[in-house]
PDB file of N, CA and C in Angstrom:
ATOM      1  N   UNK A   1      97.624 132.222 -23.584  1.00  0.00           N
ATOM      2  CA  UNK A   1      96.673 131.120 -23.472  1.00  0.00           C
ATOM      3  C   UNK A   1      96.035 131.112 -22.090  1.00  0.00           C
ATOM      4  N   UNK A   2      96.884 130.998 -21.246  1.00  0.00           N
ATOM      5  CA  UNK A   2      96.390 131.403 -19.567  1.00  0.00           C
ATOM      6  C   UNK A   2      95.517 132.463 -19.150  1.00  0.00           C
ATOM      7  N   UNK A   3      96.105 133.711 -19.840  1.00  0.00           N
ATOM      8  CA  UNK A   3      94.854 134.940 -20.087  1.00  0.00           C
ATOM      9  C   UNK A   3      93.506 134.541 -20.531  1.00  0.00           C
ATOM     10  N   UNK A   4      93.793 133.919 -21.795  1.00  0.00           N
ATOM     11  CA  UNK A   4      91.926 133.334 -22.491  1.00  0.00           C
ATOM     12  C   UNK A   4      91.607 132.550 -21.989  1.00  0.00           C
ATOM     13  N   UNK A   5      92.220 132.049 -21.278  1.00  0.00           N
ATOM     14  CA  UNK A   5      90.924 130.740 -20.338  1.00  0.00           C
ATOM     15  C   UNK A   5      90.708 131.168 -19.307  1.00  0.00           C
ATOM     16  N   UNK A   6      91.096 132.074 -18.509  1.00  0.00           N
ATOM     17  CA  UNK A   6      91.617 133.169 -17.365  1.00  0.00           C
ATOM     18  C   UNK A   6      89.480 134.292 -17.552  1.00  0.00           C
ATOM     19  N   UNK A   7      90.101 134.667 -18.755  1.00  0.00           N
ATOM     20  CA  UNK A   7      88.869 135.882 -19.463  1.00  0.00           C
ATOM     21  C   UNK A   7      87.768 134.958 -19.702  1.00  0.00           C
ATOM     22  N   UNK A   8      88.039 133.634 -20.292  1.00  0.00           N
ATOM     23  CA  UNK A   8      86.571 132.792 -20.440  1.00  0.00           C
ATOM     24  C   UNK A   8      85.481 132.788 -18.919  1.00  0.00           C
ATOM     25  N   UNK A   9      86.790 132.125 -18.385  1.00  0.00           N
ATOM     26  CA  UNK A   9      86.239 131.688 -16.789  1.00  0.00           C
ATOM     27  C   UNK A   9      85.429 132.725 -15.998  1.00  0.00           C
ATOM     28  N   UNK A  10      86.262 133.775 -16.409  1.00  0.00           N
ATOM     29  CA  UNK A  10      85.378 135.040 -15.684  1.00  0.00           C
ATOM     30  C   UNK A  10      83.742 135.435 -16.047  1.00  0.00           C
ATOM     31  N   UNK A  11      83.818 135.036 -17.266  1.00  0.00           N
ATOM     32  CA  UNK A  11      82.972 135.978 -18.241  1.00  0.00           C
ATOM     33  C   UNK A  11      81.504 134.736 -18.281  1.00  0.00           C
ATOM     34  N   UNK A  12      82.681 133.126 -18.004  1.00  0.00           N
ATOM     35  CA  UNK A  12      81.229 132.407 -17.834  1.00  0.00           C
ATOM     36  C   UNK A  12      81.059 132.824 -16.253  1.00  0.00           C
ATOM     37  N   UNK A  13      81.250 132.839 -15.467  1.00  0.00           N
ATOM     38  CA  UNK A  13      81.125 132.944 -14.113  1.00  0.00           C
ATOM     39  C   UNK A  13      80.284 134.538 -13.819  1.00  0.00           C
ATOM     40  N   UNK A  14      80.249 135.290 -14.487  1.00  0.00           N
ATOM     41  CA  UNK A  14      79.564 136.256 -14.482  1.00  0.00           C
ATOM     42  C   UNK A  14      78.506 136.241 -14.744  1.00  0.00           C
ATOM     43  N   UNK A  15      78.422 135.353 -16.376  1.00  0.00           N
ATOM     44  CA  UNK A  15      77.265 135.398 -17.049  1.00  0.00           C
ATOM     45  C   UNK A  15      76.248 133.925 -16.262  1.00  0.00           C
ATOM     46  N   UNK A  16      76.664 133.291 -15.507  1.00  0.00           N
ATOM     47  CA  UNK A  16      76.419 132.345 -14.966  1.00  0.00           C
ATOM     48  C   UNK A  16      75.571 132.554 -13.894  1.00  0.00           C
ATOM     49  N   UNK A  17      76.325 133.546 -13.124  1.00  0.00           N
ATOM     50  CA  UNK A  17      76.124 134.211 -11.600  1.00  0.00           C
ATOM     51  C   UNK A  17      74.536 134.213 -11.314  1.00  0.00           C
ATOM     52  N   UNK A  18      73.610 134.762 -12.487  1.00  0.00           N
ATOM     53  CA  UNK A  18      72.575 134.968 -12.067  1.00  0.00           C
ATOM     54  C   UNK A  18      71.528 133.969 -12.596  1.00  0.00           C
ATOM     55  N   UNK A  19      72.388 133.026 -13.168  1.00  0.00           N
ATOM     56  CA  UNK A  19      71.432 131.478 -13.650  1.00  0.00           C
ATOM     57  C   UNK A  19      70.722 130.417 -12.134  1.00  0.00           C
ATOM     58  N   UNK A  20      69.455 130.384 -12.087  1.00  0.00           N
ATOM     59  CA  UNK A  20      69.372 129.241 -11.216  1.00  0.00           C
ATOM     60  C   UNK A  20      67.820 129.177 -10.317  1.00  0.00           C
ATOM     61  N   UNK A  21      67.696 130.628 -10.703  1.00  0.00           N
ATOM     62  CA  UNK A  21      66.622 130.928 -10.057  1.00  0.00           C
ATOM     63  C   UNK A  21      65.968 130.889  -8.471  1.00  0.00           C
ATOM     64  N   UNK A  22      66.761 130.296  -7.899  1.00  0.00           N
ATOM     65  CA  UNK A  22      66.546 129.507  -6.529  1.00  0.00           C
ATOM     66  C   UNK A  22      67.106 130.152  -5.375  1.00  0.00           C
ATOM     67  N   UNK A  23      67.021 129.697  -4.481  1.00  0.00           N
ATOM     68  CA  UNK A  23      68.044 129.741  -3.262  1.00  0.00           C
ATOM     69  C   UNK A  23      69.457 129.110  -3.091  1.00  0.00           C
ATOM     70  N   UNK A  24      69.500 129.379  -2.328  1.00  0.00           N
ATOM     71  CA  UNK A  24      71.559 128.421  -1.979  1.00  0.00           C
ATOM     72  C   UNK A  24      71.125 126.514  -2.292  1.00  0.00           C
ATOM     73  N   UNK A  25      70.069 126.424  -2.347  1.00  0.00           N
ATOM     74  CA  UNK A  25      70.176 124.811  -1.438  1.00  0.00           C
ATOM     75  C   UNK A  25      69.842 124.534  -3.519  1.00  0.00           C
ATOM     76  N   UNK A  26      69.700 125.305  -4.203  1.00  0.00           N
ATOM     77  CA  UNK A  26      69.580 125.114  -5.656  1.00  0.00           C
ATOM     78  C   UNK A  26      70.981 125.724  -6.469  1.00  0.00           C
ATOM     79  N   UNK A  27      71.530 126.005  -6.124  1.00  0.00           N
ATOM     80  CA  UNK A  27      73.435 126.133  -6.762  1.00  0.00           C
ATOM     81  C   UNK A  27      73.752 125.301  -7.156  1.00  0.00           C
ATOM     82  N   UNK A  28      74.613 125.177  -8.440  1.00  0.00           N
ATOM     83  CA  UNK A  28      75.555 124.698  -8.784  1.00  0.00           C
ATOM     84  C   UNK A  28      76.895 125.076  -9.215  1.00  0.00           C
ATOM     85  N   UNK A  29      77.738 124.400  -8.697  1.00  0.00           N
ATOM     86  CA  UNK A  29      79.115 125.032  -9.180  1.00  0.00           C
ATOM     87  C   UNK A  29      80.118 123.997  -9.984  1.00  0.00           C
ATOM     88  N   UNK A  30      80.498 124.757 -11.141  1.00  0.00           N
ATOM     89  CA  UNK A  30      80.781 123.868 -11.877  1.00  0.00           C
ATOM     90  C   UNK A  30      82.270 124.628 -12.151  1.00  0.00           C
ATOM     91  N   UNK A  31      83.479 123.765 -12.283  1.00  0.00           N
ATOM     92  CA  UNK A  31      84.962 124.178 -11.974  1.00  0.00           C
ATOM     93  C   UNK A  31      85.342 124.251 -13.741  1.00  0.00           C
ATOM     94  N   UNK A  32      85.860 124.739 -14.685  1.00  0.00           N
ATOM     95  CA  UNK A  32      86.321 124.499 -15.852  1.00  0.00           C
ATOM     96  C   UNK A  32      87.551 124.706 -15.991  1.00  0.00           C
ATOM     97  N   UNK A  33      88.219 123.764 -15.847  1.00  0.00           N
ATOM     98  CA  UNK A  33      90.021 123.871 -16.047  1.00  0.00           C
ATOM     99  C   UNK A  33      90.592 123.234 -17.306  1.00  0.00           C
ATOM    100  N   UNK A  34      91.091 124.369 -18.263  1.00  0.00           N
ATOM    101  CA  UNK A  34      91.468 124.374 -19.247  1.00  0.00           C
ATOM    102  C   UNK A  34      93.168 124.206 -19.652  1.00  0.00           C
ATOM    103  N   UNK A  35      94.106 124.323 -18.362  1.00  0.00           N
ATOM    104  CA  UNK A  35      94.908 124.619 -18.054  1.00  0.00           C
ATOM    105  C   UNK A  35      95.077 123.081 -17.822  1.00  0.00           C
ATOM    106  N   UNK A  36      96.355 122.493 -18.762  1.00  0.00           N
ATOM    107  CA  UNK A  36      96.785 121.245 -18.371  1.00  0.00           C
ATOM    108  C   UNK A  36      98.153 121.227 -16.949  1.00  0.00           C
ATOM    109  N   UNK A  37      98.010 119.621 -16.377  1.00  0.00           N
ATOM    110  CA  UNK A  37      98.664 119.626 -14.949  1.00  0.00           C
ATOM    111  C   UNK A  37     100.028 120.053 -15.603  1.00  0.00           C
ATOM    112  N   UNK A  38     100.476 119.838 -17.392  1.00  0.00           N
ATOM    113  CA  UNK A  38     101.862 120.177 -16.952  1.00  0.00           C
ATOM    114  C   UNK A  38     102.192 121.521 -17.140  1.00  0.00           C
ATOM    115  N   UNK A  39     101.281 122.304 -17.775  1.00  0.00           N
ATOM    116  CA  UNK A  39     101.468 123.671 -17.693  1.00  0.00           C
ATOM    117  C   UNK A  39     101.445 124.377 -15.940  1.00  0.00           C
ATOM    118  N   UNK A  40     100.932 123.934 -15.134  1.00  0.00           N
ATOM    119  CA  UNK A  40     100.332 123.904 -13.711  1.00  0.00           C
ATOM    120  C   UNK A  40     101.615 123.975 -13.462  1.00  0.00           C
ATOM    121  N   UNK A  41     102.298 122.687 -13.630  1.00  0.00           N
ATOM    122  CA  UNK A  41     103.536 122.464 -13.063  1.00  0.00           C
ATOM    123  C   UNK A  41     104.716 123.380 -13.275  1.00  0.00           C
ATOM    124  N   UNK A  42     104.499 123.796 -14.578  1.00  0.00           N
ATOM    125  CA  UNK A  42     105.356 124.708 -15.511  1.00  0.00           C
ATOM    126  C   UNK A  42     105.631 126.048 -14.554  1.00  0.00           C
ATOM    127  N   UNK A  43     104.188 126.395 -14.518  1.00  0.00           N
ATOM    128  CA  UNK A  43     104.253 127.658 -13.854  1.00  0.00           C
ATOM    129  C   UNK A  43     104.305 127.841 -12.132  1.00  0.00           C
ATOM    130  N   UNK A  44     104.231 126.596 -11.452  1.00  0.00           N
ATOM    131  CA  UNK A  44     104.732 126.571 -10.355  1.00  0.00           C
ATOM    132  C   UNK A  44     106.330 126.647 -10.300  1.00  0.00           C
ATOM    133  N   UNK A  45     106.997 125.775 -11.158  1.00  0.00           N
ATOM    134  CA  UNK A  45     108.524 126.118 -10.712  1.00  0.00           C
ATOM    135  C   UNK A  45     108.890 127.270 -11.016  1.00  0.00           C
ATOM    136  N   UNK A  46     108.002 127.955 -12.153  1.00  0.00           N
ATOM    137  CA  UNK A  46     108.327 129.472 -12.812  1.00  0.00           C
ATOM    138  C   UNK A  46     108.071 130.196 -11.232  1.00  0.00           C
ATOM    139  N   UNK A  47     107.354 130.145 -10.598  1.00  0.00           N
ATOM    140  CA  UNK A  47     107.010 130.872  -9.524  1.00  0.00           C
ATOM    141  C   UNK A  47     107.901 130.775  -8.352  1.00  0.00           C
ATOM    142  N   UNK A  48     108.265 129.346  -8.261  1.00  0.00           N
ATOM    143  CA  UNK A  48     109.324 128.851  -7.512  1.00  0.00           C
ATOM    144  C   UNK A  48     110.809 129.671  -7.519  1.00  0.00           C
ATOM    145  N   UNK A  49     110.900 129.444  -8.869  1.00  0.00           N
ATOM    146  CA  UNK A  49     112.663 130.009  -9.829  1.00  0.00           C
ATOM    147  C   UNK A  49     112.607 131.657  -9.131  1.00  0.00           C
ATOM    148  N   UNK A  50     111.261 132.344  -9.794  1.00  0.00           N
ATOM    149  CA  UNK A  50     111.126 133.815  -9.177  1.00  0.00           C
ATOM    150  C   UNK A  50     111.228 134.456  -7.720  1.00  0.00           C
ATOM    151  N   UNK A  51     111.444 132.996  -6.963  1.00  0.00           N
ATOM    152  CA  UNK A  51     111.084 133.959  -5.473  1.00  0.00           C
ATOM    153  C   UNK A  51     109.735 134.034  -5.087  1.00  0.00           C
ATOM    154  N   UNK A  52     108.172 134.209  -6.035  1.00  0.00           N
ATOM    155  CA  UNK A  52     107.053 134.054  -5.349  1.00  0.00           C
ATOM    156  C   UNK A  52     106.928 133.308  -4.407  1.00  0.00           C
ATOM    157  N   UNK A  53     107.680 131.835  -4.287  1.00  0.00           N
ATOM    158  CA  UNK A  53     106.234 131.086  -3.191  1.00  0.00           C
ATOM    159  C   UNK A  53     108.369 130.351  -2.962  1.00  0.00           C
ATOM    160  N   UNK A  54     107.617 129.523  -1.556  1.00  0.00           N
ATOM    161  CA  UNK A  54     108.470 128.758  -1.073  1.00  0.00           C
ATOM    162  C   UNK A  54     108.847 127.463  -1.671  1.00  0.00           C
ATOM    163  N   UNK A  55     110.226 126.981  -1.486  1.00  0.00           N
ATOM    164  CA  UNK A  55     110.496 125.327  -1.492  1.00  0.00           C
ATOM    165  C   UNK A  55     109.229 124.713  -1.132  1.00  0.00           C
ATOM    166  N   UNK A  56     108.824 125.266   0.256  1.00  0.00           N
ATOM    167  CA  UNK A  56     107.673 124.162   0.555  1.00  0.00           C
ATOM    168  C   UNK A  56     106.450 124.254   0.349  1.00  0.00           C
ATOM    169  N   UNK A  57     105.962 125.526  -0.071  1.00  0.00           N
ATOM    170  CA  UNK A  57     104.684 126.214  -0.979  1.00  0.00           C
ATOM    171  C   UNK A  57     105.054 125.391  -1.941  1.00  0.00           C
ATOM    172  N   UNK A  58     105.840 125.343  -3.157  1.00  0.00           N
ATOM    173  CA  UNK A  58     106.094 124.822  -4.062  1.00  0.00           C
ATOM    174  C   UNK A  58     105.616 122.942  -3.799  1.00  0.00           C
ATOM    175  N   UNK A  59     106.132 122.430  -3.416  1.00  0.00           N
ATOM    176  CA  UNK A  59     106.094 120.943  -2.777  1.00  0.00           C
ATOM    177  C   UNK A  59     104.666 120.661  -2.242  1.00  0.00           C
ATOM    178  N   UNK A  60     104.228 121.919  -1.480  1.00  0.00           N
ATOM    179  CA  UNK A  60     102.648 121.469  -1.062  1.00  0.00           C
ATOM    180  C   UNK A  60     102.142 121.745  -2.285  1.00  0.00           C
ATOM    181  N   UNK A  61     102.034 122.372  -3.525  1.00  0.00           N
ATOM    182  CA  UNK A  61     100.714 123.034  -4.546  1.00  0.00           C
ATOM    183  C   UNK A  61     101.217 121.300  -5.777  1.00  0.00           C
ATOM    184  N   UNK A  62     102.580 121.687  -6.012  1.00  0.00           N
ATOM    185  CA  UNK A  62     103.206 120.525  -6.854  1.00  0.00           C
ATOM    186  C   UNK A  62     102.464 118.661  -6.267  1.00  0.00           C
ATOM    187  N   UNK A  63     102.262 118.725  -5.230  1.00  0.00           N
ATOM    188  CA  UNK A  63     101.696 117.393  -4.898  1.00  0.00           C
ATOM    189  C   UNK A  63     100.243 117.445  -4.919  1.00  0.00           C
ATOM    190  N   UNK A  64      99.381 118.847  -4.787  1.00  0.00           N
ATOM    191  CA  UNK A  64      98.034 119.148  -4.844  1.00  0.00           C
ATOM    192  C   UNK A  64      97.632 118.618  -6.350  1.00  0.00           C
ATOM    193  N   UNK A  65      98.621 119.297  -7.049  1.00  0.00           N
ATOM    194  CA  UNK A  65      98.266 119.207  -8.841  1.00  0.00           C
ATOM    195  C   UNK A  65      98.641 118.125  -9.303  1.00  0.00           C
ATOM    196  N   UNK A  66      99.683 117.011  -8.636  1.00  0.00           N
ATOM    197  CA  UNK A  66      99.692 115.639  -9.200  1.00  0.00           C
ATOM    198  C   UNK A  66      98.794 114.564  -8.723  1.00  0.00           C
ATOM    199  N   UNK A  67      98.479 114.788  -7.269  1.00  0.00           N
ATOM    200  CA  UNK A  67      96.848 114.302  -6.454  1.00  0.00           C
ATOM    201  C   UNK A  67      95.849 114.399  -7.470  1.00  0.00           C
ATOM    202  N   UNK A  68      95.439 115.577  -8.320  1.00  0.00           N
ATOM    203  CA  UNK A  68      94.103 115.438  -8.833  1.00  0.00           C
ATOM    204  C   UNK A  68      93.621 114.577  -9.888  1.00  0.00           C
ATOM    205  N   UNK A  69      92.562 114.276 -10.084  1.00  0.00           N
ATOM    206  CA  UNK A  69      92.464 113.611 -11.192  1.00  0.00           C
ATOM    207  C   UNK A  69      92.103 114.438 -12.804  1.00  0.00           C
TER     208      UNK A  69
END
């Protein structure tokens, strides 16, 4: 599931890339998160459990992803 929203994101962001016609001061960026906070969470302690990231990596990203709206 993480892969296909992973491959969407890319594929709009590609196909996107050259939408706008303009200069910088005409951009838009638009974020699409498909990925719910508790899967977020899921895979932070998964990352945690593994050794990737720190106690306190963990604690700073884990309070980033319950901060958002």
């Amino acid at each position: 599931m993480r892969r296909l929203a992973l491959a969407i994101w890319l594929a709009t962001g590609t196909l996107l890339a050259g939408c706008g016609g303009g200069g910088a001061d005409s951009r838009t960026e638009t974020t699409v998160n498909t990925t719910t906070k508790g899967q977020e969470l899921q895979d932070l302690q998964a990352a945690l459990n593994s050794g990737a990231i720190t106690q306190e990596e963990y604690e700073t990203e884990r309070k980033k992803i319950l901060d958002r709206e």
